[in-house]
PDB file of N, CA and C in Angstrom:
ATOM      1  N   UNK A   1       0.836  -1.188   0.000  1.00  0.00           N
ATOM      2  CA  UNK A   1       0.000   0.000   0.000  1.00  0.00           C
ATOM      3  C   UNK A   1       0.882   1.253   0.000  1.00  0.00           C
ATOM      4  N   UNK A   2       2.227   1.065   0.898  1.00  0.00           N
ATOM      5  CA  UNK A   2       2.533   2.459   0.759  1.00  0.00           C
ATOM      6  C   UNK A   2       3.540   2.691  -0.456  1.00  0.00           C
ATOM      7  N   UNK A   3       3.979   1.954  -1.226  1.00  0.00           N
ATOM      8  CA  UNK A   3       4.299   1.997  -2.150  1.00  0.00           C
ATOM      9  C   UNK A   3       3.710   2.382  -3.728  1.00  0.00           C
ATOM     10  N   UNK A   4       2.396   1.878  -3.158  1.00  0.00           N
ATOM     11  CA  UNK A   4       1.160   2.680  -4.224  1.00  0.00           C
ATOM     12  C   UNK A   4       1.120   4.137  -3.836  1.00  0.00           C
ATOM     13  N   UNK A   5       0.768   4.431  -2.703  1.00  0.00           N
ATOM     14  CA  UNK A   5       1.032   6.281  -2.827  1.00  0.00           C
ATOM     15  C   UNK A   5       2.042   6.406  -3.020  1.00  0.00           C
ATOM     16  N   UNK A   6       3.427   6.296  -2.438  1.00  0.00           N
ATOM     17  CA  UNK A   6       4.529   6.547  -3.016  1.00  0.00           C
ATOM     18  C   UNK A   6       4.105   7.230  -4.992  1.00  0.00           C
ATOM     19  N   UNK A   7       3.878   5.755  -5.591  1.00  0.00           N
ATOM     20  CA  UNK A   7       4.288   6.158  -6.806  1.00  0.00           C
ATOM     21  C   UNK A   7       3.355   7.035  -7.471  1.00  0.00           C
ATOM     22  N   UNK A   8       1.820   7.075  -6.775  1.00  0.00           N
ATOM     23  CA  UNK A   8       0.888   7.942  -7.155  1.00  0.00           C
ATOM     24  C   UNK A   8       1.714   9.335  -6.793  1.00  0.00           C
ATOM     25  N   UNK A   9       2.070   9.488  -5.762  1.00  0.00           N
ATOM     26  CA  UNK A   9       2.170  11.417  -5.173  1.00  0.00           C
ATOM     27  C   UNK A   9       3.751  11.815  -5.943  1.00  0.00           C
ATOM     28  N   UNK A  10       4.510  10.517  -6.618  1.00  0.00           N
ATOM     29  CA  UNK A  10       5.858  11.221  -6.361  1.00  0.00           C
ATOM     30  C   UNK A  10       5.990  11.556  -8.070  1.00  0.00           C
ATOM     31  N   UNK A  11       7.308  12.040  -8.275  1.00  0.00           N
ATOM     32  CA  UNK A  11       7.513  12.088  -9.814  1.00  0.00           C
ATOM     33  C   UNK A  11       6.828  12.556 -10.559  1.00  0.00           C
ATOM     34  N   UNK A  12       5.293  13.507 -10.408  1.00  0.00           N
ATOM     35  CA  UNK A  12       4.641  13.998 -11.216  1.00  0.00           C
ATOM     36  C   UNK A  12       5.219  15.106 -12.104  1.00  0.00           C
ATOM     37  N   UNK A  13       5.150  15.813 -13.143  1.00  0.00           N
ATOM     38  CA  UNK A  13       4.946  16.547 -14.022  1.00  0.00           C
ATOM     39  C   UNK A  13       4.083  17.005 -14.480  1.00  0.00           C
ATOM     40  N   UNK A  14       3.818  18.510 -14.722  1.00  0.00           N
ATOM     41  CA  UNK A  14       2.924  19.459 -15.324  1.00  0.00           C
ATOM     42  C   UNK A  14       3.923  19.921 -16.123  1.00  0.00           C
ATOM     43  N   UNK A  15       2.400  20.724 -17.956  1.00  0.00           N
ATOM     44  CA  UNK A  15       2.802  21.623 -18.202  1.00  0.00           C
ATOM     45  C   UNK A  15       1.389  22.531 -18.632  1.00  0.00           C
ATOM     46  N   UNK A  16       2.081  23.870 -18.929  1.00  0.00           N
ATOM     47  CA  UNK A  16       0.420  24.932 -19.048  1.00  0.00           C
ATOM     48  C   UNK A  16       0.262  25.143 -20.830  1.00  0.00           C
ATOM     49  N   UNK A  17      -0.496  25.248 -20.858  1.00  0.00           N
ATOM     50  CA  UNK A  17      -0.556  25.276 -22.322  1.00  0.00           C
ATOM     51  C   UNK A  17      -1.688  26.644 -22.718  1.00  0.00           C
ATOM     52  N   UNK A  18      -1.766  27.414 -23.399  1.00  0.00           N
ATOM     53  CA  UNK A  18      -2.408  28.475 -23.887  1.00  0.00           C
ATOM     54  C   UNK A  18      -2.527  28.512 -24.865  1.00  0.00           C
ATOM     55  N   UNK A  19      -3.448  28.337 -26.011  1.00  0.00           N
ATOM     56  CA  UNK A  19      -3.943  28.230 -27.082  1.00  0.00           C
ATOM     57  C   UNK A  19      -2.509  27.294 -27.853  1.00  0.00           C
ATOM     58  N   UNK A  20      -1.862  27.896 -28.577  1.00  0.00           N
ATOM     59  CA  UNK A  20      -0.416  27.642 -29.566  1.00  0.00           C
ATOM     60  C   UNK A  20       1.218  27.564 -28.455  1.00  0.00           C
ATOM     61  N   UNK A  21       0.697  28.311 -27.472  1.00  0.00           N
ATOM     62  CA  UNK A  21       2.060  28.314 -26.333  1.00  0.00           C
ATOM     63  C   UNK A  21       1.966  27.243 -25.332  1.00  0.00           C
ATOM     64  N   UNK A  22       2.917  27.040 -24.742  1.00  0.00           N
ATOM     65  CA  UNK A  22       3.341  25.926 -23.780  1.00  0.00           C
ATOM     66  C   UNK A  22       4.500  26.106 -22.697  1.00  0.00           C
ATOM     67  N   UNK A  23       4.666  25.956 -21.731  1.00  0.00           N
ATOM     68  CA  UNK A  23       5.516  26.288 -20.948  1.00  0.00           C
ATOM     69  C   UNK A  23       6.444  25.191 -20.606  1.00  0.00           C
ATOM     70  N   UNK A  24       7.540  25.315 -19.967  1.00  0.00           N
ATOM     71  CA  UNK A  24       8.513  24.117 -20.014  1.00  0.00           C
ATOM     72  C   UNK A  24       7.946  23.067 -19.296  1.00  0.00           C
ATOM     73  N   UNK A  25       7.827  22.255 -19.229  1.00  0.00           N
ATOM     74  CA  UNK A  25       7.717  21.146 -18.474  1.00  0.00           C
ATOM     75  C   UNK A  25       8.393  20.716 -17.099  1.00  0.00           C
ATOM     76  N   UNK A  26       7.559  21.130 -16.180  1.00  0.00           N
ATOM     77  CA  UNK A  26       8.132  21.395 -14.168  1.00  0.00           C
ATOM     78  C   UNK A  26       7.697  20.335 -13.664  1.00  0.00           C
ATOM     79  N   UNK A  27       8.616  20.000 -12.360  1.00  0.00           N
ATOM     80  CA  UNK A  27       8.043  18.717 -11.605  1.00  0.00           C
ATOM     81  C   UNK A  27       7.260  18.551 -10.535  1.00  0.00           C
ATOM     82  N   UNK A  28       6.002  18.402 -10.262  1.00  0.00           N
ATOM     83  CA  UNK A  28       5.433  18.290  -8.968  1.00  0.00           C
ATOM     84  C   UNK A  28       5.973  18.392  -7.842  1.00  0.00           C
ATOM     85  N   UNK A  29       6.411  19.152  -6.605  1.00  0.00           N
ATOM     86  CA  UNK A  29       6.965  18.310  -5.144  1.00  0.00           C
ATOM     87  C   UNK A  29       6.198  18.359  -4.792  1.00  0.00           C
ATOM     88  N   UNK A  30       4.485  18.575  -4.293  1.00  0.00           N
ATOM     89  CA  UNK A  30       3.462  18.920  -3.081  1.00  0.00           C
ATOM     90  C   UNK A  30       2.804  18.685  -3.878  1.00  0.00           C
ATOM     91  N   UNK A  31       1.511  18.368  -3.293  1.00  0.00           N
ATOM     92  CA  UNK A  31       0.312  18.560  -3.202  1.00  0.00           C
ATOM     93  C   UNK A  31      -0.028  16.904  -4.091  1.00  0.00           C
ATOM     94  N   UNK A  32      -1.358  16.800  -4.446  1.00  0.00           N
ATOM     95  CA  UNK A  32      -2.049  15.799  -5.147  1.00  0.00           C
ATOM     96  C   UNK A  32      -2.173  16.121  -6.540  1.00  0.00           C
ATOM     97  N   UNK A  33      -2.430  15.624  -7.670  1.00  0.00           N
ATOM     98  CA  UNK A  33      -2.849  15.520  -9.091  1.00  0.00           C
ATOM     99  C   UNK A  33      -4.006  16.182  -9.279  1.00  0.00           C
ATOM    100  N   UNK A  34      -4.009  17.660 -10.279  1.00  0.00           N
ATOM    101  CA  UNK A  34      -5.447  18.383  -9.777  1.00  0.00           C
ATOM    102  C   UNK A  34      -6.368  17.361 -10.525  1.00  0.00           C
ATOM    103  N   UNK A  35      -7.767  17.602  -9.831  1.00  0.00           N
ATOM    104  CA  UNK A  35      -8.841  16.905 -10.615  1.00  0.00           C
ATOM    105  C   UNK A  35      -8.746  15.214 -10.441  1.00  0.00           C
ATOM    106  N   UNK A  36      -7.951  15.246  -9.772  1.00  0.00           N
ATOM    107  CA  UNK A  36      -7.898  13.343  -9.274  1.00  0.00           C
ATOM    108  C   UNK A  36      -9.070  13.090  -8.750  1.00  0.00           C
ATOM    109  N   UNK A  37      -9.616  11.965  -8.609  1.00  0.00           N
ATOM    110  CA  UNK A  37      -9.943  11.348  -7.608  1.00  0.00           C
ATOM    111  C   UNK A  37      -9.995  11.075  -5.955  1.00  0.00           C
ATOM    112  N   UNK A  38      -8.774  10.568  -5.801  1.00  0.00           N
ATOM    113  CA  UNK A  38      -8.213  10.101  -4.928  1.00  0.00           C
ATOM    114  C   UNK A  38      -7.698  11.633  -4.211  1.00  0.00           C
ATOM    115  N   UNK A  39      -7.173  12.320  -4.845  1.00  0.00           N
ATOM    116  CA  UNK A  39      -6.977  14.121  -4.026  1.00  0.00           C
ATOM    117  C   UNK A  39      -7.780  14.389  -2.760  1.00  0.00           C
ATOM    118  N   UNK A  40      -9.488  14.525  -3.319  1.00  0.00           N
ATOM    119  CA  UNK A  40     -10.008  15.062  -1.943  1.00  0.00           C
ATOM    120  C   UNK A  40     -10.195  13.540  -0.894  1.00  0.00           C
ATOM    121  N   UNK A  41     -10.445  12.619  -1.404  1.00  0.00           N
ATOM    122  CA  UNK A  41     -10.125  11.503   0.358  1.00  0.00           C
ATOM    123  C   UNK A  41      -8.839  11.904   0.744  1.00  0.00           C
ATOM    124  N   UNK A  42      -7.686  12.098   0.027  1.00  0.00           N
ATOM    125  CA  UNK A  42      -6.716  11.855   1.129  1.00  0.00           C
ATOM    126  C   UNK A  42      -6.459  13.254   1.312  1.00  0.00           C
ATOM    127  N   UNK A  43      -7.009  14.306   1.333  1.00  0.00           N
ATOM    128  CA  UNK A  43      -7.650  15.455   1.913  1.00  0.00           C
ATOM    129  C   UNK A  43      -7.751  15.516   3.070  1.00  0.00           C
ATOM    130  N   UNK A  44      -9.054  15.044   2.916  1.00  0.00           N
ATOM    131  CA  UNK A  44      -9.720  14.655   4.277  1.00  0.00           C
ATOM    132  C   UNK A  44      -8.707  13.477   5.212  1.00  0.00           C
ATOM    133  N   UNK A  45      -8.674  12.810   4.608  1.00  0.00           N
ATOM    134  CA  UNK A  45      -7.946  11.738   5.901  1.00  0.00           C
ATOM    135  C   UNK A  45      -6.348  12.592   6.525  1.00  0.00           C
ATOM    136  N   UNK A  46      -6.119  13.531   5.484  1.00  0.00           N
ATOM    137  CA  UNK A  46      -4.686  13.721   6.554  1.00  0.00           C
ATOM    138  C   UNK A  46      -5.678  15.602   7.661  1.00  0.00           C
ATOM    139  N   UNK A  47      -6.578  15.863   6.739  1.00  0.00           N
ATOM    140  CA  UNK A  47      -7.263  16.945   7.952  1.00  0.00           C
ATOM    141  C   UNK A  47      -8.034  16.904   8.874  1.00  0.00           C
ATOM    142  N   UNK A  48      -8.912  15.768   8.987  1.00  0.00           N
ATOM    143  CA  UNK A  48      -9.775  15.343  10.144  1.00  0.00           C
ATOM    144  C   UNK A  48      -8.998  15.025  11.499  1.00  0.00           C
ATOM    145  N   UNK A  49      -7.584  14.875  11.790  1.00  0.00           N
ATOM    146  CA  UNK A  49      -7.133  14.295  12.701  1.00  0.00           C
ATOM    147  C   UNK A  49      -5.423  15.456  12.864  1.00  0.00           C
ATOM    148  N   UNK A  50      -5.715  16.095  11.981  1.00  0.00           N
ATOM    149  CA  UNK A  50      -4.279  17.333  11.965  1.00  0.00           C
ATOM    150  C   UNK A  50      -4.426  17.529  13.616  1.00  0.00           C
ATOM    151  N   UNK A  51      -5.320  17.770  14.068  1.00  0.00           N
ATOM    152  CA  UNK A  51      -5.739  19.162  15.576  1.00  0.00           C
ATOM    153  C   UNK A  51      -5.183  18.072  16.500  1.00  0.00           C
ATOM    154  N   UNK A  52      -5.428  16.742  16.349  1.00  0.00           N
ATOM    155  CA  UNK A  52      -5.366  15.528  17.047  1.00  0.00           C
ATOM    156  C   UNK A  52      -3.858  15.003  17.256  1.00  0.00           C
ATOM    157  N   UNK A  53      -3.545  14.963  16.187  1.00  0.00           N
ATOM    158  CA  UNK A  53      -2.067  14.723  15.989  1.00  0.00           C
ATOM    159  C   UNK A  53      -0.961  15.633  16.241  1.00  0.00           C
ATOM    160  N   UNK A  54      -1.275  16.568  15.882  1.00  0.00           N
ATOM    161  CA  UNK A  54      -0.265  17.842  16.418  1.00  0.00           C
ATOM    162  C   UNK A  54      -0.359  18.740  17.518  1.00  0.00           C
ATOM    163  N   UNK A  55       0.655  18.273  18.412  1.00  0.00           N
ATOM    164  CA  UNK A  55      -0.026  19.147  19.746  1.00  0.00           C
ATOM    165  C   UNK A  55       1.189  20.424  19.736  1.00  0.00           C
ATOM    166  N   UNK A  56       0.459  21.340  20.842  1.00  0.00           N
ATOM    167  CA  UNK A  56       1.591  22.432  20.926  1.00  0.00           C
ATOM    168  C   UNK A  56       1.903  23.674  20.056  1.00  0.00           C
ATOM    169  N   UNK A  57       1.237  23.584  18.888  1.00  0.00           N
ATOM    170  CA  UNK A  57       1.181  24.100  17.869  1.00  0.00           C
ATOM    171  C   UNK A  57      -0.518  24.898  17.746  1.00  0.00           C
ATOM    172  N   UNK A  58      -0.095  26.215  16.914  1.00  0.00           N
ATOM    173  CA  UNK A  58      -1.316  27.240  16.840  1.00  0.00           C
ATOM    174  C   UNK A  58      -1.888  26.595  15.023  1.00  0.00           C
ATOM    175  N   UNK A  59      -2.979  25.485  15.030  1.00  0.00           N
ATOM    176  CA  UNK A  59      -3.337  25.562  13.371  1.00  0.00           C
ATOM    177  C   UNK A  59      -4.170  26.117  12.638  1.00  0.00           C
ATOM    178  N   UNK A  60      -4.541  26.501  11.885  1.00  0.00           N
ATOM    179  CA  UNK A  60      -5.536  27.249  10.946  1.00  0.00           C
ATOM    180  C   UNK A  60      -5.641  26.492   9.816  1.00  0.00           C
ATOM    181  N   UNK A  61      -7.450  26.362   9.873  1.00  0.00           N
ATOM    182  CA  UNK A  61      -7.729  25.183   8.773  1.00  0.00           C
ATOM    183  C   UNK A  61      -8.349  26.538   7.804  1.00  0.00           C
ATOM    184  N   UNK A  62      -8.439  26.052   6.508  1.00  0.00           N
ATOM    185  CA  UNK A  62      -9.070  26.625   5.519  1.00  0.00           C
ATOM    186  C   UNK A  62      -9.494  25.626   4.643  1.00  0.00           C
ATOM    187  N   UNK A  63     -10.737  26.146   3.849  1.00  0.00           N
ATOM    188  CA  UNK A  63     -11.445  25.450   2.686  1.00  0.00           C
ATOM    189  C   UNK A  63     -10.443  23.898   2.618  1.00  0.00           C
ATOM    190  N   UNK A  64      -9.437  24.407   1.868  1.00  0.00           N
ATOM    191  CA  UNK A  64      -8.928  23.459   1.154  1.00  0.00           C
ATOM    192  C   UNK A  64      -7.348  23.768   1.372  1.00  0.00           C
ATOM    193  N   UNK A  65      -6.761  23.970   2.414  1.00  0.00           N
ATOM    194  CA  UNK A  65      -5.479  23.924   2.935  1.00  0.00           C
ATOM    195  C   UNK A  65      -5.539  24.231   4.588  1.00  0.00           C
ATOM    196  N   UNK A  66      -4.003  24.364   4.991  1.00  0.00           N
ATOM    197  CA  UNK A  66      -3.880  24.398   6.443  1.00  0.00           C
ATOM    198  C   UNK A  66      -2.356  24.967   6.342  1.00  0.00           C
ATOM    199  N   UNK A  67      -2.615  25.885   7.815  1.00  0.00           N
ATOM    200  CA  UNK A  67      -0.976  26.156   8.010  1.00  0.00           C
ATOM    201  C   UNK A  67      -0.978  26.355   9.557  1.00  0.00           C
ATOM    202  N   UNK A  68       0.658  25.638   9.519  1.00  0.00           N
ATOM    203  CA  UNK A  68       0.990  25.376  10.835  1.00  0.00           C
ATOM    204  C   UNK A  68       2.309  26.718  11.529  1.00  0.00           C
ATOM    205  N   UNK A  69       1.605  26.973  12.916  1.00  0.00           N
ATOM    206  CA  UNK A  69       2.630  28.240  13.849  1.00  0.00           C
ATOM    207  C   UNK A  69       3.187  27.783  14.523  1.00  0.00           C
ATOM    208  N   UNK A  70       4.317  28.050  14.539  1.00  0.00           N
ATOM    209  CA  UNK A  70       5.546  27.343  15.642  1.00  0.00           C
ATOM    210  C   UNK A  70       6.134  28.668  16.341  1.00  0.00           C
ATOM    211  N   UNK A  71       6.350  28.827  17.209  1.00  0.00           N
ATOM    212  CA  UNK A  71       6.884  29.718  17.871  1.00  0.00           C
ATOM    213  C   UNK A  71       8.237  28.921  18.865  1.00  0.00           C
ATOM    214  N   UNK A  72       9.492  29.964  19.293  1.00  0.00           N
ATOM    215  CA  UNK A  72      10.110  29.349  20.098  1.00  0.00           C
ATOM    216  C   UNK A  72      10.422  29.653  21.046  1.00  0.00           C
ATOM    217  N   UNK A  73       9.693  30.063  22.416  1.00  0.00           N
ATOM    218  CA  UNK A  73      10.191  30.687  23.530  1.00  0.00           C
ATOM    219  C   UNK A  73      11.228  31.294  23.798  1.00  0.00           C
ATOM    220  N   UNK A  74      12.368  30.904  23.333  1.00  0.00           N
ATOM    221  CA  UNK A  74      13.608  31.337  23.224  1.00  0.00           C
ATOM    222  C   UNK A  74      13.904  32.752  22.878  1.00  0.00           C
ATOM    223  N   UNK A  75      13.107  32.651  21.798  1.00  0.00           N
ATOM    224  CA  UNK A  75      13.375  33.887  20.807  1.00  0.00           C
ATOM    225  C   UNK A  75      13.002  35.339  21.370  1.00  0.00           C
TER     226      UNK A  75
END
């Protein structure tokens, strides 16, 4: 199984295309395949349990992303 996401999330490539133009061809690092399938479940399965899993930390959910605050006493 984890070798199936592995090869689903990794190694992707995009390119943009506009009528006759085209842009170079870039490599995915983040996120899911737009318009997949499989994108919004594993959406949901890594955001239903973010608040749960990460303690100590200030999070902010949105629509369709999240970002995480770290602060360091120190500082």
């Amino acid at each position: 199984m984890n070798q199936w996401f592995k090869s689903y999330l990794s190694e992707r490539k995009q390119i943009t295309s506009i009528r006759d133009r085209h842009s170079d061809i870039g490599s995915v690092t983040v996120g899911v395949p737009p318009g997949s399938v499989l994108g919004p479940v594993l959406f949901l399965l890594y955001i239903n349990d973010i608040c749960n899993a990460i303690t100590d930390v200030k999070i902010k959910l949105f629509a369709d992303d999240s970002n995480l605050f770290l602060h360091d006493a120190s500082l």
